[in-house]
Protein backbone atom coordinates (compact mmCIF):
# COMPACT_ATOMS: atom_id res chain seq x y z
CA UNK A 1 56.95 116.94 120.59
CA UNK A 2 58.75 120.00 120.59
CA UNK A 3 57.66 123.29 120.72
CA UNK A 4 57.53 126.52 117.99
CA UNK A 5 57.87 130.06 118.91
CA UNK A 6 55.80 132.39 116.42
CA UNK A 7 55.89 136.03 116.23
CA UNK A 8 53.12 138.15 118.04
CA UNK A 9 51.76 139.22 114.95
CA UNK A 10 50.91 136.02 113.94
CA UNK A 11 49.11 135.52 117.32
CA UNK A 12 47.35 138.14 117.05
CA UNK A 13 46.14 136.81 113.64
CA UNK A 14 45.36 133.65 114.33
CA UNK A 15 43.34 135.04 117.49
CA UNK A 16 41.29 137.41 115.18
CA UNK A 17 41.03 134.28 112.81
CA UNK A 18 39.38 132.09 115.15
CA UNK A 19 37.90 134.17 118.06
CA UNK A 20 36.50 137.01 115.75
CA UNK A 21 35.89 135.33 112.84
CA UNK A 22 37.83 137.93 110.70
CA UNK A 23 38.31 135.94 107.49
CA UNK A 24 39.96 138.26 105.86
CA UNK A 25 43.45 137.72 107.81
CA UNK A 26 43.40 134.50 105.77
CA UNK A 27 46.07 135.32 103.78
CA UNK A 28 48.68 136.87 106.13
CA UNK A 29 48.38 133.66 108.46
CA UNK A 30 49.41 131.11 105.19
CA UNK A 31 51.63 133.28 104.18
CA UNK A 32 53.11 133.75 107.77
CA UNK A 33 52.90 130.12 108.41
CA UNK A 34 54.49 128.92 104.92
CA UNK A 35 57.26 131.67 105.93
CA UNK A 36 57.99 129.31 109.96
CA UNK A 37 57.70 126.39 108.69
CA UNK A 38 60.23 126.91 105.66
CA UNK A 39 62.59 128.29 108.31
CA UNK A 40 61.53 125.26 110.96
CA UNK A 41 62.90 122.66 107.73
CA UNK A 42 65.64 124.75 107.28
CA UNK A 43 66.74 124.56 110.94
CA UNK A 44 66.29 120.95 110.96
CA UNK A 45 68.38 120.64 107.68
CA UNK A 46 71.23 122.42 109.24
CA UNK A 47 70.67 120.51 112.39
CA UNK A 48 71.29 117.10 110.10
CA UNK A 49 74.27 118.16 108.69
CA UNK A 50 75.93 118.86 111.70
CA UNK A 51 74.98 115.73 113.53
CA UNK A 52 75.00 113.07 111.05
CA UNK A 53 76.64 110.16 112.06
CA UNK A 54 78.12 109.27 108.18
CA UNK A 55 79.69 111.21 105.93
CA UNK A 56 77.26 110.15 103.66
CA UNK A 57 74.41 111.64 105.48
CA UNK A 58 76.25 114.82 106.24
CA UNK A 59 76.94 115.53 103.15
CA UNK A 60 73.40 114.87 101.61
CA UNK A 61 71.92 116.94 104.19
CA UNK A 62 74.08 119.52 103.39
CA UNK A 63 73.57 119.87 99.69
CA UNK A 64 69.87 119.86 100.49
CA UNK A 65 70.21 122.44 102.68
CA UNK A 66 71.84 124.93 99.93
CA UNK A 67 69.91 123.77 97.11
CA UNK A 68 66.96 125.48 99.19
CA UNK A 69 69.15 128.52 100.16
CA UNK A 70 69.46 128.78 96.59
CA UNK A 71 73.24 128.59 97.02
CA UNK A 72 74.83 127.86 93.03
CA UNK A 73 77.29 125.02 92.59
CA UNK A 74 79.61 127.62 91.87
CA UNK A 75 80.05 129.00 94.96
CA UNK A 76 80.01 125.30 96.70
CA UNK A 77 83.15 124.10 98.28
């Protein structure tokens, strides 16, 4: 299993969440959380396209990878 870096902040949320019992960081830990592990799919996205063994797999990996950038077809090579 690899490992995930988050920021302090989050830490420091997720400590007040479960060691204080301060419910009301709720919201700023999904919101931080959505926010890694979008970025953690996109990494691993990028990661595919790059080391696909077949074309085919590079190239579907790729256009996954800008639909969620929100990338157009327009500006697609």
């Amino acid at each position: 299993m690899k490992n995930v870096q988050i920021s302090q902040e989050l830490f420091f949320l997720l400590v007040r969440y479960f060691l204080i019992g301060q419910e009301e960081t709720e919201p700023e830990i999904a919101k931080a959380l959505e926010k890694k592990m979008d970025a953690l799919v996109m990494r691993e996205l990028y990661t595919q396209y790059k080391t696909a063994p077949t074309e085919e797999e590079k190239e579907k990996a790729r256009r996954e990878y800008l639909d969620r950038r929100g990338v157009p077809d327009s500006f697609r090579w």
